[in-house]
N, C-alpha and C. Protein backbone atom coordinates (compact mmCIF):
# COMPACT_ATOMS: atom_id res chain seq x y z
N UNK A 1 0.84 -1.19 0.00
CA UNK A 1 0.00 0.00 0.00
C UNK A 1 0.88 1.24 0.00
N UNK A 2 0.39 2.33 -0.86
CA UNK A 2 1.31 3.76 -0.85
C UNK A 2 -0.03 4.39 -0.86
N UNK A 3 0.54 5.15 0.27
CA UNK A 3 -0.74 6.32 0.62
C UNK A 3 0.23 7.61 0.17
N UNK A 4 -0.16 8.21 -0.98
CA UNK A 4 0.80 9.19 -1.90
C UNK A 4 -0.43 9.52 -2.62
N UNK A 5 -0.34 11.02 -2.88
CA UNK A 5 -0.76 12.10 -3.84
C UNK A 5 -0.20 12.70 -5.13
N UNK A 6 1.19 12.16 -5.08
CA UNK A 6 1.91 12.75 -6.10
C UNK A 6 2.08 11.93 -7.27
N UNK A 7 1.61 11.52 -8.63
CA UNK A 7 1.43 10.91 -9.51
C UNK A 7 2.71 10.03 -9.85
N UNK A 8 4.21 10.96 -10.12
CA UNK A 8 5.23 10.77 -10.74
C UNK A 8 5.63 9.54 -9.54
N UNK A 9 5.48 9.91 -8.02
CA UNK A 9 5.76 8.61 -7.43
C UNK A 9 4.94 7.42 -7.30
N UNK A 10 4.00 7.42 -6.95
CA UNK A 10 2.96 5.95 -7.48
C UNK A 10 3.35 5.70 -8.59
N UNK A 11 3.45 5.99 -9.54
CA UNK A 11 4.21 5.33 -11.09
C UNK A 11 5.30 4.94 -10.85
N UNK A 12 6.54 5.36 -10.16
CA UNK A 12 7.71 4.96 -9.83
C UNK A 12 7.42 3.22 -8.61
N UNK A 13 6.75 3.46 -7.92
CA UNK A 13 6.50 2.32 -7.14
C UNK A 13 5.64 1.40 -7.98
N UNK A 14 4.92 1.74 -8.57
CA UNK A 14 4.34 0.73 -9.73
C UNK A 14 4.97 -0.41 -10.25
N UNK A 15 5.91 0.22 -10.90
CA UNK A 15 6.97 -0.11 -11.75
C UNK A 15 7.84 -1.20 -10.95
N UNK A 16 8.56 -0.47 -10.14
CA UNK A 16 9.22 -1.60 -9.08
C UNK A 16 8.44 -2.36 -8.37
N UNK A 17 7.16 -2.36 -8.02
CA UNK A 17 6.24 -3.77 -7.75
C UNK A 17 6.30 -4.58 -8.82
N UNK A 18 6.20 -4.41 -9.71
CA UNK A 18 6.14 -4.89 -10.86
C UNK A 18 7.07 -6.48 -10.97
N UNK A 19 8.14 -5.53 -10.55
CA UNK A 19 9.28 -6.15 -10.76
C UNK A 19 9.42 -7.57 -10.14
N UNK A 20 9.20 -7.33 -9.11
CA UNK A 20 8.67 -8.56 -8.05
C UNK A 20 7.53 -9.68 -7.91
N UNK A 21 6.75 -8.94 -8.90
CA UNK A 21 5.30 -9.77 -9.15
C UNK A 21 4.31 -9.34 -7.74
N UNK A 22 4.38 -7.96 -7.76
CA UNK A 22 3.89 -7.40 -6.34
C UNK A 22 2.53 -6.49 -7.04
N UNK A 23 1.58 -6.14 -6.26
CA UNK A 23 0.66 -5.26 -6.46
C UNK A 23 0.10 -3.69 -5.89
N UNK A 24 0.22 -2.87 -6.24
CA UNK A 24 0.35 -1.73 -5.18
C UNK A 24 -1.12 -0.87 -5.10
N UNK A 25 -1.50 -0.67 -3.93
CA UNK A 25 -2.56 0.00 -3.82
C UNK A 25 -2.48 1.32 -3.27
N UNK A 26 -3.21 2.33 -3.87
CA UNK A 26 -2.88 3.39 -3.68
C UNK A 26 -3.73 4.06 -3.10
N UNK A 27 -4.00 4.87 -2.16
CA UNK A 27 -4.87 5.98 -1.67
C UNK A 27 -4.24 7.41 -1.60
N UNK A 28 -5.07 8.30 -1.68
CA UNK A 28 -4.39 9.66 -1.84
C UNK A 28 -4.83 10.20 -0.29
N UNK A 29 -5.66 9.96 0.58
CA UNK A 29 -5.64 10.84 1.50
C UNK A 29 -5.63 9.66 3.10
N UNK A 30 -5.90 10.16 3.91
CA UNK A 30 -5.08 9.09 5.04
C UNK A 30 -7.10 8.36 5.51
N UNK A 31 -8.08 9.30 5.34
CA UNK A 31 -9.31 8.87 5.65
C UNK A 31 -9.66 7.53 5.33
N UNK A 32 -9.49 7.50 3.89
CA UNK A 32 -9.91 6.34 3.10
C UNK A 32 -8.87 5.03 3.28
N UNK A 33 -7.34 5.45 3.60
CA UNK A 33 -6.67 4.68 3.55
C UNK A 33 -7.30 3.57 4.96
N UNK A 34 -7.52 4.81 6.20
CA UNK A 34 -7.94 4.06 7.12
C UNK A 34 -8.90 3.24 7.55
N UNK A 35 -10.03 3.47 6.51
CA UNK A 35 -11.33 2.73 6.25
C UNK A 35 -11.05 1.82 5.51
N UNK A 36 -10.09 1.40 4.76
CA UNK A 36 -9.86 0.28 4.20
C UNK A 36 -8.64 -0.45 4.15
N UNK A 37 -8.18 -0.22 5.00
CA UNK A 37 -6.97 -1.26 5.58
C UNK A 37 -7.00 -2.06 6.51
N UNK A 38 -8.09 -2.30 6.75
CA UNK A 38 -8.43 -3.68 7.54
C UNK A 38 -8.22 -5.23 6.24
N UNK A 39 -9.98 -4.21 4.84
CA UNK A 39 -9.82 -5.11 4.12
C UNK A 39 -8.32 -5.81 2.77
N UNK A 40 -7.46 -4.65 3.01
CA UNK A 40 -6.71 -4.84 2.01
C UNK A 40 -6.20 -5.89 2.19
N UNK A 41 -5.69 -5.78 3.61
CA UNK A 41 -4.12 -7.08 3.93
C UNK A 41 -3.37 -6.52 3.50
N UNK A 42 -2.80 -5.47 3.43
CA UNK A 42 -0.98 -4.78 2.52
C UNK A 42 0.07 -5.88 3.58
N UNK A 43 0.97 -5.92 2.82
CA UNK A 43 2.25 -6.72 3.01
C UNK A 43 3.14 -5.48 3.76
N UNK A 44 3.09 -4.50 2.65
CA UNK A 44 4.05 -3.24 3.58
C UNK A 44 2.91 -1.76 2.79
N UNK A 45 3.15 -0.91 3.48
CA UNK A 45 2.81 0.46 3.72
C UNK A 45 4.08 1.51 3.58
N UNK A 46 3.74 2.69 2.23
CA UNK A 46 4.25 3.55 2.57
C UNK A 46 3.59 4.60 2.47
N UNK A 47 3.98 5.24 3.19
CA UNK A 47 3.25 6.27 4.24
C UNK A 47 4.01 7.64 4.26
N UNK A 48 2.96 8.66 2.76
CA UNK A 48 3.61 9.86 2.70
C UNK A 48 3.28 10.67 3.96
N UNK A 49 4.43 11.82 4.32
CA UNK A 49 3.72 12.25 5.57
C UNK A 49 2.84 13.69 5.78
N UNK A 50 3.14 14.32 4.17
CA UNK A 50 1.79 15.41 3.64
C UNK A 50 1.28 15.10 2.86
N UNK A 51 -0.22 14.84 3.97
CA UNK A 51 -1.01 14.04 2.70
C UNK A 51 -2.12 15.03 2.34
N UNK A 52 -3.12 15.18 1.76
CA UNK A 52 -4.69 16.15 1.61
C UNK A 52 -4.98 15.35 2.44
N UNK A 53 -6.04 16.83 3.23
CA UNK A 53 -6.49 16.21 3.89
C UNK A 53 -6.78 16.76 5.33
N UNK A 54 -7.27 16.10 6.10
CA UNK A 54 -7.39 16.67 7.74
C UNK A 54 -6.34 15.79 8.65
N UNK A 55 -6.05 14.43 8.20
CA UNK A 55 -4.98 13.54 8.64
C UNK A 55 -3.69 13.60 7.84
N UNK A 56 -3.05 13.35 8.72
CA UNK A 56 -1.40 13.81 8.45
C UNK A 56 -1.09 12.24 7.93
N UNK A 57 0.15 11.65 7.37
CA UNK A 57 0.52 10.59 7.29
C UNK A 57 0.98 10.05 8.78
N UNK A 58 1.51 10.77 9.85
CA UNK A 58 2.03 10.32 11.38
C UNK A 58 0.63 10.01 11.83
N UNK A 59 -0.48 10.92 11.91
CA UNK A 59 -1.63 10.00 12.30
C UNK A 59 -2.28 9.11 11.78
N UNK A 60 -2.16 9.12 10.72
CA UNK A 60 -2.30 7.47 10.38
C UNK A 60 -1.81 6.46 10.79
N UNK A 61 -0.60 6.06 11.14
CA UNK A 61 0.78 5.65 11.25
C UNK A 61 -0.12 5.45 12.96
N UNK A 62 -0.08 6.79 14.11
CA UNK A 62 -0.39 5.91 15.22
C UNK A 62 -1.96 5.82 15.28
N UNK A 63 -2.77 6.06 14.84
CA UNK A 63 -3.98 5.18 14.81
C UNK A 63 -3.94 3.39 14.18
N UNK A 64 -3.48 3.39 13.54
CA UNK A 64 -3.29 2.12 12.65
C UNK A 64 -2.47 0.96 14.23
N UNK A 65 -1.14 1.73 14.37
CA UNK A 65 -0.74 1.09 16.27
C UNK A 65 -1.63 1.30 16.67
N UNK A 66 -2.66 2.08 17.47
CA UNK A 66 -3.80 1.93 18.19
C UNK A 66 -4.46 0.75 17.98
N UNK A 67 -4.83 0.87 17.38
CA UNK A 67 -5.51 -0.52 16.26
C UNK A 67 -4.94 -1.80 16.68
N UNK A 68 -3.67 -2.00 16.58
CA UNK A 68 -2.73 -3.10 16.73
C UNK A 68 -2.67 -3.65 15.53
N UNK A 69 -2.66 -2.81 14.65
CA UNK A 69 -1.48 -3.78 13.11
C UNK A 69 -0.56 -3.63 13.50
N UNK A 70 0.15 -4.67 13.29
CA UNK A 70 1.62 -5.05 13.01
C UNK A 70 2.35 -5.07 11.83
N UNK A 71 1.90 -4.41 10.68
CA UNK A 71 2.07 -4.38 9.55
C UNK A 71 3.14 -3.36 8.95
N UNK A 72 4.63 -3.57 8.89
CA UNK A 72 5.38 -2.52 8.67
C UNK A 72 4.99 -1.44 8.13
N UNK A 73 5.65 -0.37 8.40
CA UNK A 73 5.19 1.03 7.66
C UNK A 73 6.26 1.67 7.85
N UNK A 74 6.75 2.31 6.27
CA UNK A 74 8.02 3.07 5.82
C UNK A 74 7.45 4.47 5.55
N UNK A 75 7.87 5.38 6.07
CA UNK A 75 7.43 7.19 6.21
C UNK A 75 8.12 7.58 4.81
N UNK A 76 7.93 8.43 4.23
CA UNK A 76 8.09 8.92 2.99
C UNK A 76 7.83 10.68 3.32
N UNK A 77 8.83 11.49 2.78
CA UNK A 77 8.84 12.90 3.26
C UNK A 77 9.75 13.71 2.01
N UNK A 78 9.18 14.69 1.47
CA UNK A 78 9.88 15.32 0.93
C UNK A 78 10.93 16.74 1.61
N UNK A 79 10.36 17.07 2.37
CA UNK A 79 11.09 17.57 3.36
C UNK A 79 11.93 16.88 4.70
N UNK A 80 13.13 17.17 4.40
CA UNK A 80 13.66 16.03 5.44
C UNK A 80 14.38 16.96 6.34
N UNK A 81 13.75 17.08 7.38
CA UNK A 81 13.92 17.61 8.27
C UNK A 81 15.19 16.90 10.00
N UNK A 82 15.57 17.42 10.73
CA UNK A 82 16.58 17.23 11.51
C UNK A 82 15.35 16.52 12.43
N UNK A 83 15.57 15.43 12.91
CA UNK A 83 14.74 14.72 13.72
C UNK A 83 13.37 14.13 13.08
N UNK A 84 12.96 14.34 11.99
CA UNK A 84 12.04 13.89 11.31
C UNK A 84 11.84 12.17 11.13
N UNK A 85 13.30 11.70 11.46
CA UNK A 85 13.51 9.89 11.81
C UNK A 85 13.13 9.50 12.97
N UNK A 86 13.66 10.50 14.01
CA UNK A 86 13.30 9.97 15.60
C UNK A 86 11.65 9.93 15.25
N UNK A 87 10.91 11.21 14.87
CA UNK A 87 9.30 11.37 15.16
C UNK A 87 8.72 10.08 14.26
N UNK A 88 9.35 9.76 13.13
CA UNK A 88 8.25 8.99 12.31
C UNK A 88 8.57 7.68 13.32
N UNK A 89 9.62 7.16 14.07
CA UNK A 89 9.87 5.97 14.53
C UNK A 89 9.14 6.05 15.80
N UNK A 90 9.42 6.95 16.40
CA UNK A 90 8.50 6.88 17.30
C UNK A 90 6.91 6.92 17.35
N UNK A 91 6.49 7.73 16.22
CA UNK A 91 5.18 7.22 16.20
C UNK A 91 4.85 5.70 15.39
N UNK A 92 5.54 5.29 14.95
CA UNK A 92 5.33 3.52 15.22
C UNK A 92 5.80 3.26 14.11
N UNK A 93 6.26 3.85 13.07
CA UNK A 93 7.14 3.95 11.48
C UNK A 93 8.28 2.98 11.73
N UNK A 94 8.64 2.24 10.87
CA UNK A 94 9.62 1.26 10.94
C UNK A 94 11.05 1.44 10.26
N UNK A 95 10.92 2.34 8.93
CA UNK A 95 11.84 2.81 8.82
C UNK A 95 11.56 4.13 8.10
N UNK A 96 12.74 5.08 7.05
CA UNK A 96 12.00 6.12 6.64
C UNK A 96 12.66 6.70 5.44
N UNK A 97 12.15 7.20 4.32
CA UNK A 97 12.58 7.44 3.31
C UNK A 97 12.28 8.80 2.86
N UNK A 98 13.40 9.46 2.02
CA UNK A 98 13.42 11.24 1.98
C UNK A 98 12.88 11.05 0.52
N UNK A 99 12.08 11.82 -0.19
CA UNK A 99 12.26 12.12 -1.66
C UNK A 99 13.40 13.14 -2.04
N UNK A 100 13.67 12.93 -3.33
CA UNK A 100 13.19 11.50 -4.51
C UNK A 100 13.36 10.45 -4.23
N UNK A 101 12.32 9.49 -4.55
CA UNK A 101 12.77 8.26 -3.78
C UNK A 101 13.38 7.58 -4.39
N UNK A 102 15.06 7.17 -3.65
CA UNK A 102 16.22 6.23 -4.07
C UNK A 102 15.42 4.84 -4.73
N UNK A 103 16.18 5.00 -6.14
CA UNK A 103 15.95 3.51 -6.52
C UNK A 103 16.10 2.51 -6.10
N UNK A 104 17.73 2.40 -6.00
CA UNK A 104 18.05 1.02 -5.56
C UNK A 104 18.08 1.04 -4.24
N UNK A 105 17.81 1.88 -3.03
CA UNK A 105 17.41 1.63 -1.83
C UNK A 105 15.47 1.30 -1.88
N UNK A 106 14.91 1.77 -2.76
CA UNK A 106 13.62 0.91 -2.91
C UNK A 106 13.15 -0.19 -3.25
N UNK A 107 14.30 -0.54 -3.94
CA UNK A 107 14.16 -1.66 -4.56
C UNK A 107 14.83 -2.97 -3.61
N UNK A 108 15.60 -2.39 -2.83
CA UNK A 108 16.40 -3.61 -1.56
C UNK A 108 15.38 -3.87 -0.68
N UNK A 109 14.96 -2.43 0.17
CA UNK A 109 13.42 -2.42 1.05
C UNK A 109 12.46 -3.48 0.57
N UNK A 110 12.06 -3.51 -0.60
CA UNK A 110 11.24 -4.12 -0.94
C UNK A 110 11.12 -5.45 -0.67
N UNK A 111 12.17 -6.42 -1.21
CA UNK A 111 12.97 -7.35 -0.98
C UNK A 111 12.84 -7.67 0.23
N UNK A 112 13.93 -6.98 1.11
CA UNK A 112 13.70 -7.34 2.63
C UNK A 112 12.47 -7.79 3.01
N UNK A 113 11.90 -6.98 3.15
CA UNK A 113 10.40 -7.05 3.55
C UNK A 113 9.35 -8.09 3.19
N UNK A 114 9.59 -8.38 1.79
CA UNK A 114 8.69 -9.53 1.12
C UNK A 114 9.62 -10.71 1.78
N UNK A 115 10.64 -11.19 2.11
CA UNK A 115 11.71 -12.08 2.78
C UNK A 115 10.61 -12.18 3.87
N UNK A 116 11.13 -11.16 4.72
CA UNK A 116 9.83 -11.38 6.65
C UNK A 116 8.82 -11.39 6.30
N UNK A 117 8.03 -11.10 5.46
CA UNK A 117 6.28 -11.32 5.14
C UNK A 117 5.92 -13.14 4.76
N UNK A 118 7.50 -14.01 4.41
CA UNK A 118 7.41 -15.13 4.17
C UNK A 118 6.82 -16.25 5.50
N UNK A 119 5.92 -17.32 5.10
CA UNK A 119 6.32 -17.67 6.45
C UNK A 119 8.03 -18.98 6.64
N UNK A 120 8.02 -19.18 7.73
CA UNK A 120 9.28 -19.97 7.96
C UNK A 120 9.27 -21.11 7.31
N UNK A 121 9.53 -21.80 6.92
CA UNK A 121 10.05 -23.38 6.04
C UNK A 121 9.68 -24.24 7.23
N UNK A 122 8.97 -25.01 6.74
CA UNK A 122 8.70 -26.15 7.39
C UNK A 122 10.10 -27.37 7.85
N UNK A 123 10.59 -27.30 9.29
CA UNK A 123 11.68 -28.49 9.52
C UNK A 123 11.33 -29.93 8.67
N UNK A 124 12.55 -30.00 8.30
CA UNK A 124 11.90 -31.88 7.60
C UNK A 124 12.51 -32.34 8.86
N UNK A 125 11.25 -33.73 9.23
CA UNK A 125 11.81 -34.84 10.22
C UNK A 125 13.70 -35.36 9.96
N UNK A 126 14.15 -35.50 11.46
CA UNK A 126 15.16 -35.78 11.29
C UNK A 126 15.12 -37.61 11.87
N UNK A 127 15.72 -38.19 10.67
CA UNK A 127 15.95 -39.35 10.76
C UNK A 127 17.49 -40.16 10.91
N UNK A 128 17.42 -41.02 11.79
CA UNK A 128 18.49 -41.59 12.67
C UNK A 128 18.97 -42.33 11.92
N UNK A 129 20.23 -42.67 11.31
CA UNK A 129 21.31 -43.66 10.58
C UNK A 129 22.16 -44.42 11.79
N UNK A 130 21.77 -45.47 11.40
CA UNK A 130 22.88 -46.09 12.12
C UNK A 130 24.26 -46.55 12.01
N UNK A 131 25.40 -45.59 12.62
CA UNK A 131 26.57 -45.78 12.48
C UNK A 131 27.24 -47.15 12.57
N UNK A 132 27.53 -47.13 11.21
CA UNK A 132 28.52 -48.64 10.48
C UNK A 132 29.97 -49.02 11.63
N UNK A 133 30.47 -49.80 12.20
CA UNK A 133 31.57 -49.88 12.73
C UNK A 133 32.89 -50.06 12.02
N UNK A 134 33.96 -49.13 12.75
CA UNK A 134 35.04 -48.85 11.69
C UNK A 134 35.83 -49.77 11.32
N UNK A 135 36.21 -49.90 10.07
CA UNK A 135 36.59 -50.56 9.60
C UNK A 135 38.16 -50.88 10.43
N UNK A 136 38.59 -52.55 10.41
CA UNK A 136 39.89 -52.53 10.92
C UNK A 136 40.82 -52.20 10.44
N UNK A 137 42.14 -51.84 11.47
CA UNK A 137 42.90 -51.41 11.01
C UNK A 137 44.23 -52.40 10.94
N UNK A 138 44.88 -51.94 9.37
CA UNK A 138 45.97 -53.27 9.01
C UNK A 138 46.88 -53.33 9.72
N UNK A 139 47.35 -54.96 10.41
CA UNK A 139 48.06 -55.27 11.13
C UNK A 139 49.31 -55.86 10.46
N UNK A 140 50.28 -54.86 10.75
CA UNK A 140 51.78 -55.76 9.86
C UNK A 140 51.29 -55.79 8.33
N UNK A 141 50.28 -55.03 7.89
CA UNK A 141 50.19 -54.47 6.42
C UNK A 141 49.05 -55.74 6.20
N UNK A 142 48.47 -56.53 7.23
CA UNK A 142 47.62 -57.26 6.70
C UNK A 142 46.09 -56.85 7.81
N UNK A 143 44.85 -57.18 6.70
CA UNK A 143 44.24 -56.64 7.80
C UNK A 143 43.11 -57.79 8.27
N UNK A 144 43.02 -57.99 9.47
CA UNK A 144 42.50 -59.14 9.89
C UNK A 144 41.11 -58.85 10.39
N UNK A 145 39.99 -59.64 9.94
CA UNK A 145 38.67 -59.91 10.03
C UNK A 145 38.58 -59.63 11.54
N UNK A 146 37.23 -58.80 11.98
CA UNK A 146 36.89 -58.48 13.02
C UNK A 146 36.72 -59.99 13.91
N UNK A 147 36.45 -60.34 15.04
CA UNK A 147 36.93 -61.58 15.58
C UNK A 147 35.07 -61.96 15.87
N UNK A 148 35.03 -62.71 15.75
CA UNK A 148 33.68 -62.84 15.94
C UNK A 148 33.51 -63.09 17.27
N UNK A 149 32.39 -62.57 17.87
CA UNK A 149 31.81 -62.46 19.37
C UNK A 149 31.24 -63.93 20.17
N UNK A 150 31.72 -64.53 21.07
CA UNK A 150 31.29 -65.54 21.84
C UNK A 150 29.60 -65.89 21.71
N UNK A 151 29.15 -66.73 21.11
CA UNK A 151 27.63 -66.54 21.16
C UNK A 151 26.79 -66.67 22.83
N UNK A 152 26.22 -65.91 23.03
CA UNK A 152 25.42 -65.91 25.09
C UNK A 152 25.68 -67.40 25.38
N UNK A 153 25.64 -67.76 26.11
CA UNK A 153 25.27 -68.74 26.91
C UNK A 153 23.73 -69.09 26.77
N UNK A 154 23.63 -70.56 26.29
CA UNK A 154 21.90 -70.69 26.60
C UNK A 154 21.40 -71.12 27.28
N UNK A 155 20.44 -70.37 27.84
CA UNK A 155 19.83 -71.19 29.03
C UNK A 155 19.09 -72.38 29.66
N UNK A 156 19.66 -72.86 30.58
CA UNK A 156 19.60 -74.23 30.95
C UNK A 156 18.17 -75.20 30.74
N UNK A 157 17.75 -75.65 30.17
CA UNK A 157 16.01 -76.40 30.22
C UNK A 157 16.44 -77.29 31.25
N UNK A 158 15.02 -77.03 31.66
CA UNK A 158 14.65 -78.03 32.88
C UNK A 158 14.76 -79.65 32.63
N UNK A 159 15.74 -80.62 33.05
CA UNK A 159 15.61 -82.13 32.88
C UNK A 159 14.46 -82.60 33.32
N UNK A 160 13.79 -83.18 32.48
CA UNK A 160 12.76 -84.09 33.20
C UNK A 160 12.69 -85.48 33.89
N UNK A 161 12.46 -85.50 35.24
CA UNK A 161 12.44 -86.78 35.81
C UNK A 161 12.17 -87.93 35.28
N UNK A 162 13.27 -88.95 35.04
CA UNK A 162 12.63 -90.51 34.21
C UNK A 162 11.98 -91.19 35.13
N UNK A 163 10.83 -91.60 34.65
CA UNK A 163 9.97 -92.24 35.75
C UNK A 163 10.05 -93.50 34.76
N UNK A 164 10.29 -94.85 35.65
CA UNK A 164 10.17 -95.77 35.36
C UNK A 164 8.49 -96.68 35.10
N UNK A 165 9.20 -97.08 33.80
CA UNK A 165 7.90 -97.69 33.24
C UNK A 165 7.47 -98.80 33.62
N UNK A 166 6.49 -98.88 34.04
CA UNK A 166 5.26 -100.00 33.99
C UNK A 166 6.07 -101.39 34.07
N UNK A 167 6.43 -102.52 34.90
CA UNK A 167 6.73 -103.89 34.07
C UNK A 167 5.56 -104.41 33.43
N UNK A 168 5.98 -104.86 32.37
CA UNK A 168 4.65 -105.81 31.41
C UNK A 168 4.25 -106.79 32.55
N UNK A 169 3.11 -107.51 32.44
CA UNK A 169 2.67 -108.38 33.37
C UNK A 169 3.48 -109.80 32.59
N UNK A 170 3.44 -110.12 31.83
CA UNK A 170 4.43 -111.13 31.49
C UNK A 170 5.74 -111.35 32.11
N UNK A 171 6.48 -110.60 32.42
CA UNK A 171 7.64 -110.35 33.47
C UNK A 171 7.10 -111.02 34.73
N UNK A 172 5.83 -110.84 35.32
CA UNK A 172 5.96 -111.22 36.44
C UNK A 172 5.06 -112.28 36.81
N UNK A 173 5.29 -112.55 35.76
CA UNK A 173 4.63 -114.57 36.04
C UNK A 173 5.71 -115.32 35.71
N UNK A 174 5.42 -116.72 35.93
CA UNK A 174 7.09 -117.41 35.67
C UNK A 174 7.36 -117.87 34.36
N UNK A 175 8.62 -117.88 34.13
CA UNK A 175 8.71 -118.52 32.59
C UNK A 175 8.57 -119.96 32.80
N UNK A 176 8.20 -120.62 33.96
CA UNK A 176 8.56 -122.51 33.43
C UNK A 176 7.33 -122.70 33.81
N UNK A 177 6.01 -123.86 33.00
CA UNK A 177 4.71 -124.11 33.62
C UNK A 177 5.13 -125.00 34.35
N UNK A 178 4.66 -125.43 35.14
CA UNK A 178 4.58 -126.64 35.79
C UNK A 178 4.55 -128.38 35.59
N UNK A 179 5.59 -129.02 35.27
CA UNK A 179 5.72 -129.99 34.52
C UNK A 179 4.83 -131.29 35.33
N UNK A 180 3.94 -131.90 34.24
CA UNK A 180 3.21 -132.77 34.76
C UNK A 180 3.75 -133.89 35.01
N UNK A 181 3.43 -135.01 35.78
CA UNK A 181 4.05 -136.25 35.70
C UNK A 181 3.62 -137.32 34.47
N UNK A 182 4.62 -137.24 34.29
CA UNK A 182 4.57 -138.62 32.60
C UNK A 182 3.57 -140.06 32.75
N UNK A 183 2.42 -139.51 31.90
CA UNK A 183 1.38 -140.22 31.72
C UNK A 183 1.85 -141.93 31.21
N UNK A 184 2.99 -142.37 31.44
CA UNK A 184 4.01 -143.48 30.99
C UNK A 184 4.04 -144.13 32.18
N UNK A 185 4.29 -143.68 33.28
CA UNK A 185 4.50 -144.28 34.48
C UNK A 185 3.55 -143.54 35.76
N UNK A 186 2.99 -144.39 36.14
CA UNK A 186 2.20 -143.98 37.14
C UNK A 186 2.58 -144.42 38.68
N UNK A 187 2.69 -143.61 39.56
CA UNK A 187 3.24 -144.34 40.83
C UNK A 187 1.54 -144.93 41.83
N UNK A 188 2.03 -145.71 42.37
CA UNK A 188 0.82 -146.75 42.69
C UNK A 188 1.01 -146.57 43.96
N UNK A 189 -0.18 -145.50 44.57
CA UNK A 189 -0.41 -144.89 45.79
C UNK A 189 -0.38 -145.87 46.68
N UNK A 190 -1.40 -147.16 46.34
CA UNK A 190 -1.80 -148.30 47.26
C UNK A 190 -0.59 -149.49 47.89
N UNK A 191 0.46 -148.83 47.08
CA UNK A 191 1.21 -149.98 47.60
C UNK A 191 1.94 -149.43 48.78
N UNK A 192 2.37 -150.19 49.50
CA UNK A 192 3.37 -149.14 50.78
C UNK A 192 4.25 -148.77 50.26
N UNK A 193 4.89 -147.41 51.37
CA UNK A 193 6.16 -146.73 50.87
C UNK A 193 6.84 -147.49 51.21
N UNK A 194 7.09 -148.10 52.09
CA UNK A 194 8.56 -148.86 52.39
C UNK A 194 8.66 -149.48 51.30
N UNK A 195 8.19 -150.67 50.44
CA UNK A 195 8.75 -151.35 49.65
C UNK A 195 8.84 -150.67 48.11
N UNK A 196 8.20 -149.26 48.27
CA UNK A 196 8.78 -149.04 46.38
C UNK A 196 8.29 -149.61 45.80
N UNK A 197 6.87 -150.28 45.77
CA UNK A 197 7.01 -150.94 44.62
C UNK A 197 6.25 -150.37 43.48
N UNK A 198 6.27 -150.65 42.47
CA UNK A 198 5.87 -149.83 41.04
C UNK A 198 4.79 -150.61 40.54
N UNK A 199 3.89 -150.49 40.59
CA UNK A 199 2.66 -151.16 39.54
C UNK A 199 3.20 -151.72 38.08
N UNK A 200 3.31 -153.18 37.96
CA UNK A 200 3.14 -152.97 36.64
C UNK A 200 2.63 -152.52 35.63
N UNK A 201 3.38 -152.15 34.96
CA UNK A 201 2.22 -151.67 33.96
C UNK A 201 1.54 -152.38 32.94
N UNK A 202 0.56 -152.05 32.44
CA UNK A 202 -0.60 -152.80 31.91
C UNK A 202 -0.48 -153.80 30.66
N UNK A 203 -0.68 -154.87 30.73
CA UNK A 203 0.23 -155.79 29.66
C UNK A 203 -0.51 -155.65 28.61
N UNK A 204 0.61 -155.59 27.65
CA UNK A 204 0.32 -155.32 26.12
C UNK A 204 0.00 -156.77 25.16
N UNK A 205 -0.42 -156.36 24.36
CA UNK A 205 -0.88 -157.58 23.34
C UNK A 205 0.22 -158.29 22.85
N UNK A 206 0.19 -159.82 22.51
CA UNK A 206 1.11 -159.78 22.01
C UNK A 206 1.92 -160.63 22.45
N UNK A 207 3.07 -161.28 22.04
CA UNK A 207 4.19 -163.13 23.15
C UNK A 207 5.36 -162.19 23.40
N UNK A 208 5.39 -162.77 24.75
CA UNK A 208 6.23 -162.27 25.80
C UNK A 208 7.74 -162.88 25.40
């Protein structure tokens, strides 16, 4: 925004917006400027300080601080007077410029300013690399393989108690049956023990 009356300079600031891909809005008296600088949004303000009018460019300047914009504002004066820097800064002016207005100091201002009107760059996440271990160093001009590390100790499993199995039941019967007496010879209860004697046995068919 240039709040200026004088033709030859709004054309001069024109021009150098231009340059930048900037847009400049102009008001000629400080009334109107102040009724509509809520809606503009200006990036920067310059701010002649005889303007038409009943408002000066300095009251503009601290009504606008009243207000609480924060919106830089550069004083512009064709009369440049001894202390005319202290007053415009102190009434809330940020910096201040004499006519004719310096080219290439308008053209740096400009710059600056569109720089701080930027917002800040977004940090990129910082991500963690994990440092490689250094390589060894040659021993007697030869260089020998890192030593490989003891593998942990593993931990102990529990032994399980052998519990003895079952005997088969076959085990514990006897291996010999009981041998019968030989159906060949029969001992002959009826006779007495003292004499032993043996039954004959049963005569077969047949000459003796």
């Amino acid at each position: 925004m240039y709040v200026e009356d004088n033709p030859a300079n709004i054309s001069l600031l024109q021009r150098i917006a231009r340059m930048g891909g900037h847009e400049v809005i102009n008001y000629t008296n400080g009334e109107t400027a102040l009724s509509n600088f809520e809606k503009d949004h200006a990036d920067l303000v310059l701010m002649d300080l005889q303007l038409e009018g009943r408002v000066s460019g300095l009251d503009v300047v601290k009504q606008l601080r009243e207000r609480g914009f924060k919106t830089p504002i550069v004083a512009v004066t064709a009369y440049a007077m001894v202390g005319d820097r202290e007053r415009c800064i102190e009434a809330g002016c940020d910096s201040y410029l004499s006519k004719p207005l310096p080219v290439a100091e308008l053209v740096e201002m400009v710059q600056t300013y569109e720089q701080k009107s930027k917002p800040p760059p977004v940090p990129l996440p910082v991500v963690e690399v994990p440092v490689s271990a250094p390589a060894p160093a040659p021993v007697n001009g030869e260089i020998k393989a890192p030593e490989a590390s003891a593998p942990a100790p593993k931990a102990e499993e529990p032994v399980a108690a052998s519990i003895p199995e079952k005997a088969p039941e076959a085990a514990l019967k006897p291996t010999e049956e009981p041998i019968e007496p030989s159906r060949a010879a029969k001992i002959d209860l009826s006779a007495p023990r003292s004499s032993n004697h043996v039954a004959d046995p049963a005569p077969q068919s047949g000459s003796v």
